[in-house]
N, C-alpha and C. Protein backbone atom coordinates (compact mmCIF):
# COMPACT_ATOMS: atom_id res chain seq x y z
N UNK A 1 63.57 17.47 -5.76
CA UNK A 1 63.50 16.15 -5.20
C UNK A 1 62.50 16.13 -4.04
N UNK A 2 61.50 15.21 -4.06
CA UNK A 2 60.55 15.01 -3.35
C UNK A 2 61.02 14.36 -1.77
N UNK A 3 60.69 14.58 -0.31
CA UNK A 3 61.34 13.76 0.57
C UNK A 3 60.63 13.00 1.17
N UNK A 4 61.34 11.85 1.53
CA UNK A 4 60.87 10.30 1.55
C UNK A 4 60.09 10.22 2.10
N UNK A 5 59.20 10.77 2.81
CA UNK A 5 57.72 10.64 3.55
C UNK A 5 57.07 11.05 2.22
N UNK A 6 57.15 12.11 1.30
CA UNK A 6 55.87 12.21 0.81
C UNK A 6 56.02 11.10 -0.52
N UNK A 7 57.19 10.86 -0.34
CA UNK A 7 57.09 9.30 -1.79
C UNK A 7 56.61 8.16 -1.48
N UNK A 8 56.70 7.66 0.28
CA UNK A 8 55.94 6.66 0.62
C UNK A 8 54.30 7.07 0.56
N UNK A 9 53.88 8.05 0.95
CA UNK A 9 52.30 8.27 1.15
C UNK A 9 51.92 8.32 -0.33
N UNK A 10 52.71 8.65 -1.36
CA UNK A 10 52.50 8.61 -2.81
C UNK A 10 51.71 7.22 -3.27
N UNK A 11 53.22 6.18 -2.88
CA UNK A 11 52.96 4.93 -3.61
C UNK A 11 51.69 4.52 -2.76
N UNK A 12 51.22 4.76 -1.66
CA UNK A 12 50.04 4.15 -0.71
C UNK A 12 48.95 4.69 -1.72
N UNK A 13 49.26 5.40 -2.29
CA UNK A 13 47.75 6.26 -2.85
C UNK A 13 47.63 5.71 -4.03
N UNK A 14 48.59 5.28 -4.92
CA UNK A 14 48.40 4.75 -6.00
C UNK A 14 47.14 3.71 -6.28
N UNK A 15 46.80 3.82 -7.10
CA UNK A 15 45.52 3.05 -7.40
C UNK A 15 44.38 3.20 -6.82
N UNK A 16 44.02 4.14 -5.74
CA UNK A 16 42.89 4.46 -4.77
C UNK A 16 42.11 5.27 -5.63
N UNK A 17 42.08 5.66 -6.72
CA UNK A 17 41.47 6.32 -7.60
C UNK A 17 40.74 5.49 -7.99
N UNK A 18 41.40 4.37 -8.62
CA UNK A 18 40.65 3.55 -9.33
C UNK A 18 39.48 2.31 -8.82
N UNK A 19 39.64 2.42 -7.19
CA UNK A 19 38.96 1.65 -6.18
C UNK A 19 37.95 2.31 -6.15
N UNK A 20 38.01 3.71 -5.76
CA UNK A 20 36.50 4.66 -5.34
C UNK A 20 36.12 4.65 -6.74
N UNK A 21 36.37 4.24 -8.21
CA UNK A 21 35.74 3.98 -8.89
C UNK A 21 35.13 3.06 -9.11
N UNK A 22 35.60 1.99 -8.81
CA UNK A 22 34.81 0.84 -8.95
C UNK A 22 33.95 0.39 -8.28
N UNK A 23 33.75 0.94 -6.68
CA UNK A 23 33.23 1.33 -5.43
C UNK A 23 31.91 2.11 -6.02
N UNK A 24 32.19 3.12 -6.76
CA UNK A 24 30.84 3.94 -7.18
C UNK A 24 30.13 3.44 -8.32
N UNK A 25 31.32 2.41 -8.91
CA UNK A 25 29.71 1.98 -10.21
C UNK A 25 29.51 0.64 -9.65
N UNK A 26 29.88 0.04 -8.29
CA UNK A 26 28.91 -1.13 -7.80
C UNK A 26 27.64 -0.29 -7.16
N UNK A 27 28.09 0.64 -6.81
CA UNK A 27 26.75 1.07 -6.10
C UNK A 27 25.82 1.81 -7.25
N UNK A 28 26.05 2.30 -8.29
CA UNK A 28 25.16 2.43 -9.29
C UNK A 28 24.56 1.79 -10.17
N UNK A 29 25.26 0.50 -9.90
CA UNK A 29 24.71 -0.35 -10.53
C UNK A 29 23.66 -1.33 -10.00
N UNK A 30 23.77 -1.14 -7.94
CA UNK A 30 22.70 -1.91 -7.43
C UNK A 30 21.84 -0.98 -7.29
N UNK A 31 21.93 0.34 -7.71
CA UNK A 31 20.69 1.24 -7.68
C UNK A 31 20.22 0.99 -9.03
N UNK A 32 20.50 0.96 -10.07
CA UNK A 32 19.59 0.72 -11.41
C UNK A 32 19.04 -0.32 -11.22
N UNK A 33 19.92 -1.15 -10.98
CA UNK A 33 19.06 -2.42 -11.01
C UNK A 33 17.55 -2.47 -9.79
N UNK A 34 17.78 -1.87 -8.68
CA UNK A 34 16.27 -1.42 -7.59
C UNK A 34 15.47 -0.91 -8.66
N UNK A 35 15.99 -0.20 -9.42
CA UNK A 35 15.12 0.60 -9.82
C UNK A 35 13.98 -0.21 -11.12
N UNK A 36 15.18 -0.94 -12.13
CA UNK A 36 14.70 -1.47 -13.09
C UNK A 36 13.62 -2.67 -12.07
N UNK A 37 13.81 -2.97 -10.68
CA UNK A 37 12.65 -3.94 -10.24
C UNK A 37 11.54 -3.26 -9.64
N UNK A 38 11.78 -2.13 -9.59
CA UNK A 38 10.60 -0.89 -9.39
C UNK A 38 9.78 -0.63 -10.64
N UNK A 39 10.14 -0.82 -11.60
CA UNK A 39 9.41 -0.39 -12.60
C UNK A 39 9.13 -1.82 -13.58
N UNK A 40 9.51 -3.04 -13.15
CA UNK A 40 8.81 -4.14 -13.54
C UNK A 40 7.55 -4.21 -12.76
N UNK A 41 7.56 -3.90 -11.69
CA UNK A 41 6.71 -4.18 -10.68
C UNK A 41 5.21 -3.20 -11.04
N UNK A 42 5.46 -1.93 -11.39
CA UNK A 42 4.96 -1.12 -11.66
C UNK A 42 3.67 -1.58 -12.89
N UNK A 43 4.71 -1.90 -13.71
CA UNK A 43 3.93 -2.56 -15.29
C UNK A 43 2.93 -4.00 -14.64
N UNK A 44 3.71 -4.70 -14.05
CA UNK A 44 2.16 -5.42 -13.04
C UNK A 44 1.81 -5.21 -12.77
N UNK A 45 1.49 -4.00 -12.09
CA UNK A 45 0.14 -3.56 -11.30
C UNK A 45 -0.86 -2.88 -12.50
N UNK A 46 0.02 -2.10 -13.23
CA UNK A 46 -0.79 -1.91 -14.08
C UNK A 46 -1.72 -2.39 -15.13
N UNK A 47 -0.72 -3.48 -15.71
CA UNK A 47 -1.79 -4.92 -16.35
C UNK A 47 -2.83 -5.28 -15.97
N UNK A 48 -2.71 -5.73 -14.43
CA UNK A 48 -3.61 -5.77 -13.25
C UNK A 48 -4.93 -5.07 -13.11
N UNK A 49 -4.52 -3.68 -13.34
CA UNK A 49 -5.63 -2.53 -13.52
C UNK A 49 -6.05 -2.44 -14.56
N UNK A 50 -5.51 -3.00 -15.62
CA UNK A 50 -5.87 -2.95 -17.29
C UNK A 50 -6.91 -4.09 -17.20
N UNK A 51 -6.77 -4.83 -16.77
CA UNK A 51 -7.92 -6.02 -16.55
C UNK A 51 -9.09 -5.91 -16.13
N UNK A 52 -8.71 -4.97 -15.04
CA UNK A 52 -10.10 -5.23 -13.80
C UNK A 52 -10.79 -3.77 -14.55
N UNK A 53 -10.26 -3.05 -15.29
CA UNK A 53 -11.28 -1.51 -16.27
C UNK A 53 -11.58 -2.49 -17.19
N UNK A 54 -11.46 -3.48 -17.82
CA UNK A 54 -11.84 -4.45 -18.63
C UNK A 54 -13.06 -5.05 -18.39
N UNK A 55 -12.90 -5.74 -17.32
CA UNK A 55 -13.96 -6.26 -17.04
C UNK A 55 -15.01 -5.43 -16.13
N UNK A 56 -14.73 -4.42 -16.03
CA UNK A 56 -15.64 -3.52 -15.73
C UNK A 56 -16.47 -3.04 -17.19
N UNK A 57 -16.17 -2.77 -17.75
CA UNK A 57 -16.59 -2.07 -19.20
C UNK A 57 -17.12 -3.40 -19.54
N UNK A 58 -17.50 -4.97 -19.84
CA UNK A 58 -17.69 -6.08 -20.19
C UNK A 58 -19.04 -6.27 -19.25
N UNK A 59 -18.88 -5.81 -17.92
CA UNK A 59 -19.65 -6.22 -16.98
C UNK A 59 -20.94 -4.77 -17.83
N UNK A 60 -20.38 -4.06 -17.61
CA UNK A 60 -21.94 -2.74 -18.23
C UNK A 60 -22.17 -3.28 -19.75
N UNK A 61 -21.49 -3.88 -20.38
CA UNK A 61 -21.87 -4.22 -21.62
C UNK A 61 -23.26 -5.43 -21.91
N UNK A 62 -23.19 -6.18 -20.79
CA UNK A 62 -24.12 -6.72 -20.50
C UNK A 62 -25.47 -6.40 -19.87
N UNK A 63 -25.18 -5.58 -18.93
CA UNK A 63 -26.23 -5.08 -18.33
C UNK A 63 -27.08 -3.58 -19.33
N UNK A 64 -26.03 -3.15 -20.63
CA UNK A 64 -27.18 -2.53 -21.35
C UNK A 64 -27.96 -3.18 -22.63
N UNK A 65 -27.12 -4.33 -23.05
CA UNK A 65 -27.89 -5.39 -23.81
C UNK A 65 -29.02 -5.57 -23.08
N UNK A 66 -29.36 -6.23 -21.70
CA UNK A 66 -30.44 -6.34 -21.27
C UNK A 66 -31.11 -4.90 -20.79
N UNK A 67 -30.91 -4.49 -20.36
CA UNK A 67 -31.95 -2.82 -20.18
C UNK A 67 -32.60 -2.63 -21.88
N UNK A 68 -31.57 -3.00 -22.73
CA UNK A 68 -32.50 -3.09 -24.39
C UNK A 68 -33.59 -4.16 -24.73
N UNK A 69 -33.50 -5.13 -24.01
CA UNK A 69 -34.31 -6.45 -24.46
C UNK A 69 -34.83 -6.99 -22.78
N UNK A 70 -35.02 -5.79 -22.06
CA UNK A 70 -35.94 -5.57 -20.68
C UNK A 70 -37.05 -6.44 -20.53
N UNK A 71 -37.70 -6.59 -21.54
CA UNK A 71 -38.67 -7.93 -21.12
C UNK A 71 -38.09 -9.04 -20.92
N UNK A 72 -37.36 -9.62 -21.88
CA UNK A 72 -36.25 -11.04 -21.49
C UNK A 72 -35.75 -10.97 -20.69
N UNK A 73 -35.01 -9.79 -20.31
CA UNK A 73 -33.98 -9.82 -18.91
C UNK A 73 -34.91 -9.82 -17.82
N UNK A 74 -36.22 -9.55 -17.52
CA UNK A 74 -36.95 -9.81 -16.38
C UNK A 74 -37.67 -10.72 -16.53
N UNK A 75 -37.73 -11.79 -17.03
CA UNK A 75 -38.37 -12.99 -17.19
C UNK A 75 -37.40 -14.33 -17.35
N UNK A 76 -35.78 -13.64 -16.89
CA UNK A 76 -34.64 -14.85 -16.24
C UNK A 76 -33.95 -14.71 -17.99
N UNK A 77 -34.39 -14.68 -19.12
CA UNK A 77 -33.30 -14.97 -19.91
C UNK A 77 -32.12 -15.03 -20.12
N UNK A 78 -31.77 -14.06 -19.64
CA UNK A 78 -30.47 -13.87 -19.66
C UNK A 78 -29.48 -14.34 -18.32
N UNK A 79 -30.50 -15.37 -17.44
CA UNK A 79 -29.46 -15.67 -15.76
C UNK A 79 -28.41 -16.96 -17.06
N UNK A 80 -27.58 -17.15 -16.68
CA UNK A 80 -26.48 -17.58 -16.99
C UNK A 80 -25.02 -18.15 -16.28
N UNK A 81 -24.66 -19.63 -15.96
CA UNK A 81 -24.16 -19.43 -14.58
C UNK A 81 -22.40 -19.33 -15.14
N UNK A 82 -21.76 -19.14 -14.26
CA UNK A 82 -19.99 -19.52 -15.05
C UNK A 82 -19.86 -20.94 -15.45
N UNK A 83 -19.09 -20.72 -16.68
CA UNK A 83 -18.65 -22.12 -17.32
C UNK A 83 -20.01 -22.52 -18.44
N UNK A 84 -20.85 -21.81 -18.34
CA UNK A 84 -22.42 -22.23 -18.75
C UNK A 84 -21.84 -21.93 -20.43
N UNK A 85 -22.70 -22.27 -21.67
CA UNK A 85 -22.61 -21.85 -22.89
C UNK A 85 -24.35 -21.79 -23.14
N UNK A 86 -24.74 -20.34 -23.38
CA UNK A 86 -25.68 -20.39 -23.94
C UNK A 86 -26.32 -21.04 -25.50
N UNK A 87 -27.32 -21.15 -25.57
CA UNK A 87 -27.76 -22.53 -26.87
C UNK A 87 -29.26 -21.89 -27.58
N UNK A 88 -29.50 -21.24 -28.34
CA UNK A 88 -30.82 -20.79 -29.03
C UNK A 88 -30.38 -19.77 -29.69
N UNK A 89 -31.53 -19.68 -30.47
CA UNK A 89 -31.51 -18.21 -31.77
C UNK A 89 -32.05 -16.72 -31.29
N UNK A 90 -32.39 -17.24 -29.58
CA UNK A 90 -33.14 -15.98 -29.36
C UNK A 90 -32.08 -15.18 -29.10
N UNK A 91 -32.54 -13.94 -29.05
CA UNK A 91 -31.99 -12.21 -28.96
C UNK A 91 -31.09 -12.24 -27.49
N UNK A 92 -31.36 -13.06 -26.82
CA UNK A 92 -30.42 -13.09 -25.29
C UNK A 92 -29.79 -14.00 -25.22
N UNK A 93 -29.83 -15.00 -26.17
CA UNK A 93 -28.79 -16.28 -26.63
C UNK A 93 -28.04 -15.55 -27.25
N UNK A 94 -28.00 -14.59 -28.29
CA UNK A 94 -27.32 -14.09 -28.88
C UNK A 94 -26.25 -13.08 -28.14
N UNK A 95 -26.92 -12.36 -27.13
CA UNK A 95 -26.22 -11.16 -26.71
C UNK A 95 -25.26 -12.15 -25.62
N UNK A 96 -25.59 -13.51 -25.30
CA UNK A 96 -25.12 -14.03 -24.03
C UNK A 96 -23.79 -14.52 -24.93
N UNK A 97 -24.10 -15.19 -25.79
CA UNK A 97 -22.73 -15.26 -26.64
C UNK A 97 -21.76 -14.72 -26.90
N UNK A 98 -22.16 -13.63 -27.76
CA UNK A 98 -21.55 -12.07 -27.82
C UNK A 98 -20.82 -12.06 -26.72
N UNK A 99 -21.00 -11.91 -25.90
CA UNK A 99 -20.98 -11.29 -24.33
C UNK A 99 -19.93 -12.69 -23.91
N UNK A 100 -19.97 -13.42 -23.67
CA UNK A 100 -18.99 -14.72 -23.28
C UNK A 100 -17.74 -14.87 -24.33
N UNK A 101 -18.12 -14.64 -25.66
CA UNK A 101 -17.15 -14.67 -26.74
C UNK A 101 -15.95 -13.51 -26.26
N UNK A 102 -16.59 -12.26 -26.21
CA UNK A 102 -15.53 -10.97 -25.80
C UNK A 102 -15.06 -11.64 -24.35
N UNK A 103 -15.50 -11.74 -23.49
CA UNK A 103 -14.83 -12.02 -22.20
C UNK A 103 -13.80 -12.72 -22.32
N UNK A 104 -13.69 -14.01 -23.06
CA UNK A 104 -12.76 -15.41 -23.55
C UNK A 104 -11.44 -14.55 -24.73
N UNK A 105 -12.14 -13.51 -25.00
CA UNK A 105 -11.16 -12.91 -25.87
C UNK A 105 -10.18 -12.05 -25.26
N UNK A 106 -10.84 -10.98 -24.40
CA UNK A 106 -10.17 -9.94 -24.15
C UNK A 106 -9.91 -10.04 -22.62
N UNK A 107 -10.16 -10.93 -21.80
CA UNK A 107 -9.08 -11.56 -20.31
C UNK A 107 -8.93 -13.15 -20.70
N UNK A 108 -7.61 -13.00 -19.86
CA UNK A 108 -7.09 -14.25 -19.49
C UNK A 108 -7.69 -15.50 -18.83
N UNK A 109 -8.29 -16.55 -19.83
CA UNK A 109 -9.43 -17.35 -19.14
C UNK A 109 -10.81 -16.29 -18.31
N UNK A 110 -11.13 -15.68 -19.46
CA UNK A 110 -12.59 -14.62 -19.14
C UNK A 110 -13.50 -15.85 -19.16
N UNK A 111 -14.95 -15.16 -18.37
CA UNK A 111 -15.75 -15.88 -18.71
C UNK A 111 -16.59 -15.27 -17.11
N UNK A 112 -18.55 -15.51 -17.28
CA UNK A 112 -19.09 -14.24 -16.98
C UNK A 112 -20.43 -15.25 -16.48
N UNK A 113 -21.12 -14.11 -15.65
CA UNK A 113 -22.45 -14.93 -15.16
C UNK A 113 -23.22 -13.77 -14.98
N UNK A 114 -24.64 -14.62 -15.18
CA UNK A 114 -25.53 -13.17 -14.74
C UNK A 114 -26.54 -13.92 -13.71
N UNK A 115 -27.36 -13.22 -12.81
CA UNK A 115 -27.91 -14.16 -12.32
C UNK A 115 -29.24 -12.37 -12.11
N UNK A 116 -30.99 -12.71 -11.59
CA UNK A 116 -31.21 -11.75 -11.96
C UNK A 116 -32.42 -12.24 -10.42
N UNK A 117 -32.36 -10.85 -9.70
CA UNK A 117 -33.64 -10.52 -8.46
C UNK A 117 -34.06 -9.96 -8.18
N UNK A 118 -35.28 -10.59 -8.75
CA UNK A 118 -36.89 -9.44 -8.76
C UNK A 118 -36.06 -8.55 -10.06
N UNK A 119 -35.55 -7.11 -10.13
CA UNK A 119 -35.20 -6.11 -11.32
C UNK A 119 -33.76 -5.60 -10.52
N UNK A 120 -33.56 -6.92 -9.94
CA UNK A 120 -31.38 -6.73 -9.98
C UNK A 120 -30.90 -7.67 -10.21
N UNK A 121 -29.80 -7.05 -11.39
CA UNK A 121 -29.03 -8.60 -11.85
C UNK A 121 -27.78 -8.13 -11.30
N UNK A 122 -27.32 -9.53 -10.62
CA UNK A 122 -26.05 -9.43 -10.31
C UNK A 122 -24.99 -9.94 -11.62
N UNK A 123 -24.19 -9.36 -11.65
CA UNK A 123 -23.06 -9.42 -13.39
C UNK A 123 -21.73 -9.84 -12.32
N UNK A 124 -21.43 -11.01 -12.82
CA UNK A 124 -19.89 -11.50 -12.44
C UNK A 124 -18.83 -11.70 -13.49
N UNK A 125 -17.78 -10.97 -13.53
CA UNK A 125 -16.71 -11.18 -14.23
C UNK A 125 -15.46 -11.80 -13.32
N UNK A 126 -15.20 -12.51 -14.03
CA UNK A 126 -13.84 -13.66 -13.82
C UNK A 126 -12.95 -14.06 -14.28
N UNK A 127 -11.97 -13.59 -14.36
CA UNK A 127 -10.54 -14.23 -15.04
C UNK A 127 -9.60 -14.39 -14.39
N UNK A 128 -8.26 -14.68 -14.96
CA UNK A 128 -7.25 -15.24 -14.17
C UNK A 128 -6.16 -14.24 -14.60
N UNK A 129 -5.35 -13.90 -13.72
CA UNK A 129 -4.10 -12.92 -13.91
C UNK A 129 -2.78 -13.73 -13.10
N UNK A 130 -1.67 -12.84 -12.66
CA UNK A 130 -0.63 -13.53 -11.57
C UNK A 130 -0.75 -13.69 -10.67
N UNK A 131 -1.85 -13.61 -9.68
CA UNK A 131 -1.76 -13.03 -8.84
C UNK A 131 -3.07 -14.68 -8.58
N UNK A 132 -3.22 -15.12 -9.56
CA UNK A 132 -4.72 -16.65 -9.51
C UNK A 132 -6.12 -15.71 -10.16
N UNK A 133 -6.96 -16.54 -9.58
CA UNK A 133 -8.60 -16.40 -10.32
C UNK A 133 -8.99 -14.49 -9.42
N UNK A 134 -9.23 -14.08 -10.31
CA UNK A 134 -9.68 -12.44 -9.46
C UNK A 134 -11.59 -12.20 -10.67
N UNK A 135 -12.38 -11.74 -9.37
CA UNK A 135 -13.59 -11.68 -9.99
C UNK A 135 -14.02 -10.51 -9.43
N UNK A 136 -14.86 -9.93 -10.58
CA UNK A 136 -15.21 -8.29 -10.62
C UNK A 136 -16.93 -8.45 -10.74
N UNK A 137 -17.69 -8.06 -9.38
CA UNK A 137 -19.13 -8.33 -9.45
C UNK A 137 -19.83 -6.66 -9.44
N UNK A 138 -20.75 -6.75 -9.77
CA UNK A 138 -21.43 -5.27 -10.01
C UNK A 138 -23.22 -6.13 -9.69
N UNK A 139 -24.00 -5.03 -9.26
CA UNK A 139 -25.43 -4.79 -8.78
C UNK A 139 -25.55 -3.48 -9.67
N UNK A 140 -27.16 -4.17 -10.63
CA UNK A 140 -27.43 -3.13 -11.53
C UNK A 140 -29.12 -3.22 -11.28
N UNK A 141 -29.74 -2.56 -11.52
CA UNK A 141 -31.46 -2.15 -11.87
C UNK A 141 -31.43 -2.33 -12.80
N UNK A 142 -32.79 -3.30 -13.81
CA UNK A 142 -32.84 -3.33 -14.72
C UNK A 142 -33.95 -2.28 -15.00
């Protein structure tokens, strides 16, 4: 037979098991959840960076079309402003197309300018992500 002090401290204890359990999966559960907003966050930045190597690689894609057709590109053919649509059959109408078509394809509201001084063209890339309008400019030698 157990004596009556340790049967009262008994019944006090009852169920305290089941408190520090429920105690430990609230707190594991506001840690997954930090975590699962740590790693949403993560995948945005990275999108983010998936864009701007995008339009980096878009921006040199232009500037070696013209280093190929070097006489046009130094005689303005290819300046081009944003929002602009190039219009002719020539070889830098063509590549300017090309070149505006992929941008509109592969970013979010893409779309591109070249502008060209003395034998430097400045190349602007522009699109839109979460974050609003973000633009990626490069200085090249033709």
């Amino acid at each position: 037979m157990m004596p009556a002090s340790n049967t009262a401290d008994a019944r006090r204890q009852r169920g305290a098991t089941l408190v520090e359990a429920l105690v430990a999966l609230l707190v594991l559960s506001i840690g997954l959840l930090g975590v699962a907003a740590l790693q949403m966050e993560a995948l945005r930045s990275n999108h983010g960076a998936h864009l701007r190597s995008q339009a980096t690689v878009l921006a040199q894609d232009i500037a070696d079309r013209m280093r190929a057709n070097r006489t046009a590109a130094l005689a303005g053919a290819y300046d081009i402003a944003l929002g602009a649509n190039p219009a002719g059959a020539a070889l830098s109408d063509l590549d300017l197309t090309t070149w505006k078509d992929t941008l509109a394809d592969i970013l979010p509201a893409g779309d591109g300018a070249v502008a060209l001084a003395g034998n430097v063209a400045t190349i602007t890339v522009q699109w839109t992500d979460r974050l609003g309008t973000d633009t990626f400019t490069t200085e090249t030698e033709l």
